[in-house]
Protein backbone atom coordinates (compact mmCIF):
# COMPACT_ATOMS: atom_id res chain seq x y z
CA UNK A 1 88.08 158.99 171.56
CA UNK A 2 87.94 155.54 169.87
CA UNK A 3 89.47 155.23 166.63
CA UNK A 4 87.24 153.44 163.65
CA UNK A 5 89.20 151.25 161.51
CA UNK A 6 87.09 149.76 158.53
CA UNK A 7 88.55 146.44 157.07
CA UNK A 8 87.55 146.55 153.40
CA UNK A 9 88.29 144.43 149.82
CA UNK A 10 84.98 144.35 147.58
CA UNK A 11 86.66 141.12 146.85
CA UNK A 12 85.47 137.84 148.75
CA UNK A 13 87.86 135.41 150.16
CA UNK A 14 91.06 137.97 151.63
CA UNK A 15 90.43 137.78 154.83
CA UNK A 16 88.56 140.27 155.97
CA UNK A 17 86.39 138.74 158.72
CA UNK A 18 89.35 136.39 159.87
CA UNK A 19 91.06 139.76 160.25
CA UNK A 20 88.36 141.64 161.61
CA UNK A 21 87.78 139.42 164.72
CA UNK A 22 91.07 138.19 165.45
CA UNK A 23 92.68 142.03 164.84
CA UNK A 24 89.63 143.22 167.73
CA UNK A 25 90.32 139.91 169.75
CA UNK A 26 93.75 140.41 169.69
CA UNK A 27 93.54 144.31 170.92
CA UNK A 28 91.15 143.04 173.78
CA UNK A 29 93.72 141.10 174.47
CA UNK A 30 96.40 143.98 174.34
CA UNK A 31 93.72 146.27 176.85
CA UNK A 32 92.51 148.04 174.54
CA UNK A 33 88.08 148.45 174.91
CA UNK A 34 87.43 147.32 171.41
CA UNK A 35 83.64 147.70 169.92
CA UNK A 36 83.45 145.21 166.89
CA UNK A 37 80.21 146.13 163.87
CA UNK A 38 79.79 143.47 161.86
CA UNK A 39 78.44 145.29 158.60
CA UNK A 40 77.87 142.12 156.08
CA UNK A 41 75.28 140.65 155.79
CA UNK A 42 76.67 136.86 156.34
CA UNK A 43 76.94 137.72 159.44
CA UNK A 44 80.53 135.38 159.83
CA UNK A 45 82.16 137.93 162.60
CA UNK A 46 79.24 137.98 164.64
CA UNK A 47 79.19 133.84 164.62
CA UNK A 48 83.01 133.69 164.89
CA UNK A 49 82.48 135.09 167.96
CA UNK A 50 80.30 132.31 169.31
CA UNK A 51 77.00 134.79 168.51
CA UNK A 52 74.11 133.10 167.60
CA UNK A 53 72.83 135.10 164.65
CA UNK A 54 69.55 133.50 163.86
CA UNK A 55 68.09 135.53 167.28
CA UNK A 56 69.96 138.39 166.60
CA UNK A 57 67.10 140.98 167.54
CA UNK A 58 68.94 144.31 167.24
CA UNK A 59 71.95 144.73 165.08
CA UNK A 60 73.48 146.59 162.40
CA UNK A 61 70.28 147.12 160.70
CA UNK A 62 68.49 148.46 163.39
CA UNK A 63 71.42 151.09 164.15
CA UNK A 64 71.71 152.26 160.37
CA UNK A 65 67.95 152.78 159.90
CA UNK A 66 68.05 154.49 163.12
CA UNK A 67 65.44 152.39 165.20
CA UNK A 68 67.66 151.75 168.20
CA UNK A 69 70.98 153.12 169.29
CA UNK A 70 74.55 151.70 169.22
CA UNK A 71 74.50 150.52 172.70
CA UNK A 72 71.04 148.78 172.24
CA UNK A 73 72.27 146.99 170.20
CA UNK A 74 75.58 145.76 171.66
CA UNK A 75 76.42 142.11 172.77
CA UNK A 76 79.43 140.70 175.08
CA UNK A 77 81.02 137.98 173.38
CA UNK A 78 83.67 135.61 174.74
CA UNK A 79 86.65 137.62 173.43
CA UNK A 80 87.50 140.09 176.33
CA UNK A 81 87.48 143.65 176.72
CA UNK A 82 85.88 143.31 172.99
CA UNK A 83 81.86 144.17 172.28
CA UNK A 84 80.04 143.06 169.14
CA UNK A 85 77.18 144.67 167.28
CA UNK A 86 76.04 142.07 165.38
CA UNK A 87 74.68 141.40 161.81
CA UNK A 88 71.79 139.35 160.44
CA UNK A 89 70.67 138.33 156.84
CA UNK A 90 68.12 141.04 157.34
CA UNK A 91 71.04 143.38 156.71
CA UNK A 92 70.76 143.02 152.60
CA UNK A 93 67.59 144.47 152.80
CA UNK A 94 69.34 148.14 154.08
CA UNK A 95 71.00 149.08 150.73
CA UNK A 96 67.39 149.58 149.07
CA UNK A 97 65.52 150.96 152.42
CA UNK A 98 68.38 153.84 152.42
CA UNK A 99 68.29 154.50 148.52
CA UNK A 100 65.73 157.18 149.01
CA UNK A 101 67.37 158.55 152.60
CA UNK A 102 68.82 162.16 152.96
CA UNK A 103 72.63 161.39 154.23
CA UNK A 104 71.93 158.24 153.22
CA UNK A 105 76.01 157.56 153.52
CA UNK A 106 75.84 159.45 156.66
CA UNK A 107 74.19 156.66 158.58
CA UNK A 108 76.86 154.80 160.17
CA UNK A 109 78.67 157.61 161.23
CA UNK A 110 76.24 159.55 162.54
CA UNK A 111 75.04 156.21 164.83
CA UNK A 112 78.55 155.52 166.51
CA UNK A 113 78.89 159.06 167.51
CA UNK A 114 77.23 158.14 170.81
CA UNK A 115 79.92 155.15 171.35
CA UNK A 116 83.03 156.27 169.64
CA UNK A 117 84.39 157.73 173.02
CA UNK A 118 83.67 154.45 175.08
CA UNK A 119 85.96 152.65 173.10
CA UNK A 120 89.70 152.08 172.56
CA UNK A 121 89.17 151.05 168.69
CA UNK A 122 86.26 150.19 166.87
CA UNK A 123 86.90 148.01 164.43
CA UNK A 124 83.86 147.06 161.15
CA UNK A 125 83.68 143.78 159.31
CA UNK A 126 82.74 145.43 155.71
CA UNK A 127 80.93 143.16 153.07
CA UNK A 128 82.87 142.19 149.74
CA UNK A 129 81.16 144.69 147.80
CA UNK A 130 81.23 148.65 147.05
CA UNK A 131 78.06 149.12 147.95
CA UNK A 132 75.67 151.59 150.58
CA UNK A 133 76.76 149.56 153.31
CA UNK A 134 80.53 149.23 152.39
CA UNK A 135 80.01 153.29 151.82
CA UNK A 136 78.50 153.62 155.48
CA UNK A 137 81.50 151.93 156.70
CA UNK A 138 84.43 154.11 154.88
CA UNK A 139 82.24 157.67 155.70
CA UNK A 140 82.05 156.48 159.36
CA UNK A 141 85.82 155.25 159.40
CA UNK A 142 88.79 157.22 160.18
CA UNK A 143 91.12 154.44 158.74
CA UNK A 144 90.43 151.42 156.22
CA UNK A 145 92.87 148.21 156.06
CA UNK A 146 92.65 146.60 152.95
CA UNK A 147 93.22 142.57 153.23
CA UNK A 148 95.56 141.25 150.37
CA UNK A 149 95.91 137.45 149.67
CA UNK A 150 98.92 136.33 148.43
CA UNK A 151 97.34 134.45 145.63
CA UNK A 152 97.51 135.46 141.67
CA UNK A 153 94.55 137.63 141.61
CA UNK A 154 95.92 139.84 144.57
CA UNK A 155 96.04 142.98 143.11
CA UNK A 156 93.07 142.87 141.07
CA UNK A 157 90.43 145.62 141.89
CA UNK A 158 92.69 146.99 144.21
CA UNK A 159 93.20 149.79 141.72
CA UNK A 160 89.04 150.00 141.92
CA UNK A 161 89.44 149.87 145.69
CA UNK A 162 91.71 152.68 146.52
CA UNK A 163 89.53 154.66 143.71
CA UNK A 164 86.86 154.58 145.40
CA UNK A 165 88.77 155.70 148.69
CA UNK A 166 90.18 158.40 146.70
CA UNK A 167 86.20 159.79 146.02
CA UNK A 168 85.13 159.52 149.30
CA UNK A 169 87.60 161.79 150.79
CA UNK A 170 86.76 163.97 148.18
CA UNK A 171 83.17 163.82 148.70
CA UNK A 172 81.94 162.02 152.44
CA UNK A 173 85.23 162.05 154.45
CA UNK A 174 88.32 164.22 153.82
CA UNK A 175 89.78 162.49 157.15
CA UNK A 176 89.75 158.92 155.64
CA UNK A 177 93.30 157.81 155.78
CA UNK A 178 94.89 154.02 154.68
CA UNK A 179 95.43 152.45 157.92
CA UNK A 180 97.65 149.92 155.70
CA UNK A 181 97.78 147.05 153.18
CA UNK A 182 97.84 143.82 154.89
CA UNK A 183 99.19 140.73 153.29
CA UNK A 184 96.90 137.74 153.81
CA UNK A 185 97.05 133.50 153.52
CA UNK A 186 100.81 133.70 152.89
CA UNK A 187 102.64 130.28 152.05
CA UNK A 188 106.38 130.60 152.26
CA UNK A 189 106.59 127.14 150.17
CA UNK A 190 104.48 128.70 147.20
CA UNK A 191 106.86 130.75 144.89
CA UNK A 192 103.87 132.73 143.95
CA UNK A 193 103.27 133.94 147.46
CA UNK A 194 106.74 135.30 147.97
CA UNK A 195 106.35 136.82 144.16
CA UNK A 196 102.98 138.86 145.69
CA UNK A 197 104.73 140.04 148.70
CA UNK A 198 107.50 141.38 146.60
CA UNK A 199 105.26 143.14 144.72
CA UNK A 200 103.06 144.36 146.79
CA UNK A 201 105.69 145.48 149.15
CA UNK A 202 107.82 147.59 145.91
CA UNK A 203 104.38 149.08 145.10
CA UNK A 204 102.88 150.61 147.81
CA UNK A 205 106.14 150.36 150.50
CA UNK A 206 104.98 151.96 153.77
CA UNK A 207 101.70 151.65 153.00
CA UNK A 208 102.21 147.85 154.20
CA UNK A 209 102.09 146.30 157.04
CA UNK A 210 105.32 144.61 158.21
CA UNK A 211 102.60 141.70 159.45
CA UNK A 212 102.12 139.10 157.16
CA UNK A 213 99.36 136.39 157.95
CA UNK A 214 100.52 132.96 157.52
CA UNK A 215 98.11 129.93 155.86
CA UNK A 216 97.50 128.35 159.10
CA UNK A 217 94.85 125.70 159.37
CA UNK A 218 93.90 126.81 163.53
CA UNK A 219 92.72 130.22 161.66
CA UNK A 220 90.38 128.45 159.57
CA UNK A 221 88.87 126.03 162.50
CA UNK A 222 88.59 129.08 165.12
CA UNK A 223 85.12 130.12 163.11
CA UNK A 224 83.39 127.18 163.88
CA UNK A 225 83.99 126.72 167.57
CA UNK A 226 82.77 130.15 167.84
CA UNK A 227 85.47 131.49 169.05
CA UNK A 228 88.76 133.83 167.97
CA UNK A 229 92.56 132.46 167.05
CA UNK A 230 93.25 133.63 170.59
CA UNK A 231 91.02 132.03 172.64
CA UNK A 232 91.06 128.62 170.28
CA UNK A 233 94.33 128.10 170.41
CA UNK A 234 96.89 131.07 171.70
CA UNK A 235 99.73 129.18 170.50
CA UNK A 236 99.13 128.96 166.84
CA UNK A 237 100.69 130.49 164.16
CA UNK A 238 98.11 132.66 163.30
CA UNK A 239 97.74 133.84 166.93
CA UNK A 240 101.41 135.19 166.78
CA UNK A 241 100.49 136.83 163.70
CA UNK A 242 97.00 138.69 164.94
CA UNK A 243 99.02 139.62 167.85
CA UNK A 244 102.19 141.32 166.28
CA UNK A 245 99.54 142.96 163.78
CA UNK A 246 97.45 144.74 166.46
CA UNK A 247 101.01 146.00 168.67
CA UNK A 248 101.71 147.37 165.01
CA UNK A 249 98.38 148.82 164.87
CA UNK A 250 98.62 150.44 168.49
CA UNK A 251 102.07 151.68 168.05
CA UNK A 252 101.35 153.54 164.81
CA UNK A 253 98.29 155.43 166.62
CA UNK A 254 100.29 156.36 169.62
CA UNK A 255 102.73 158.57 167.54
């Protein structure tokens, strides 16, 4: 049975799709059958993955309003062993259409029950918000990462965050457990990014990855050729990085 990891920071700008597809890339890579839902409405997994999202037909939308199921909607993508169900801007329309639904936070969850067993790890792209969708996402997931930038503002709404975790297993998902906190866009030259770490780390201790993603100018290209840090360039920085972070990911769920 495949595990669902949501990766999810209401705030934009952490990380979260960089991790997303290089974190699934870098499990295909590992051979592990990875199933990747892109749940936000931009839509940037699903074209960092070389998916052209203007003739996206059936998507995320189509699977939360229940129109079509999981596997019609699934794509191959260029990453291997790793499927996509992709998003498209009609996707900011689903937060008002499911307003008036019974189990309207139910959606997600009860859509992927007909895939979770074909997959290794399924891994969703959440949007920077705490909305329906980002709701769908943490009900449906049996783990969240939260992406942290090493920047000033890091810890800012992460009290908000982990709140709202805290109600949902209380009310949608008692099973919801913190996967881990994952340091992002780290700068060992930048005094401030070794101040974050620290702090983050004395905070929340285990609840950190030992991963730390690097600045690294490769992750930022990757997006535009359509393609992950591991196919783009398997050398870089960030590659190492993506890599050590999913063997950390598969060795704490083979305890």
């Amino acid at each position: 049975m495949g595990k669902i990891i949501a990766i999810a920071n209401q705030k934009g700008g952490v990380g979260k799709t960089t991790t997303s597809v290089n974190l699934a890339a870098s499990l295909g890579v590992l051979e592990k059958r990875v199933l990747l839902i892109d749940a936000d409405p931009q839509a940037n997994a699903s074209s960092g993955l070389g998916i052209d999202v203007e003739n996206v037909e059936i998507g995320t939308y189509q699977i939360l309003e229940h129109s079509h199921t999981p596997k019609e909607a699934i794509i191959k993508c260029s990453a291997p062993n790793v499927d996509v169900i992709p998003s498209h801007i009609d996707l900011v329309a689903i937060e008002i259409e499911l307003v008036d639904k019974e189990n309207r936070e139910y959606m997600l969850k009860k859509a992927l029950e007909s895939v979770k067993d074909d997959y290794d790890f399924i891994i969703i792209d959440c949007a920077p918000s705490l909305g329906l969708l980002t709701l769908n996402a943490l009900t449906a997931a049996d783990s969240v990462i939260i992406p942290i930038q090493c920047e000033y503002f890091a810890l800012e709404g992460l009290g908000k965050l982990l709140n709202t975790i805290k109600s949902i297993q209380k009310i949608h998902n008692a099973d919801l457990d913190i996967e881990g906190l994952l340091l992002t866009m780290f700068d060992s030259r930048l005094r401030l990014s070794n101040q974050v770490v620290e702090e983050v780390q004395k905070h929340f201790n285990d609840m950190v990855f030992d991963t730390i993603i690097q600045r690294n100018v490769k992750l930022s290209e990757a997006p535009s050729f359509g393609e992950s840090i591991i196919n783009y360039d398997a050398t870089s920085k960030g590659a190492t990085n993506y890599l050590h972070l999913a063997q950390e990911v598969i060795k704490k769920n083979s305890k």
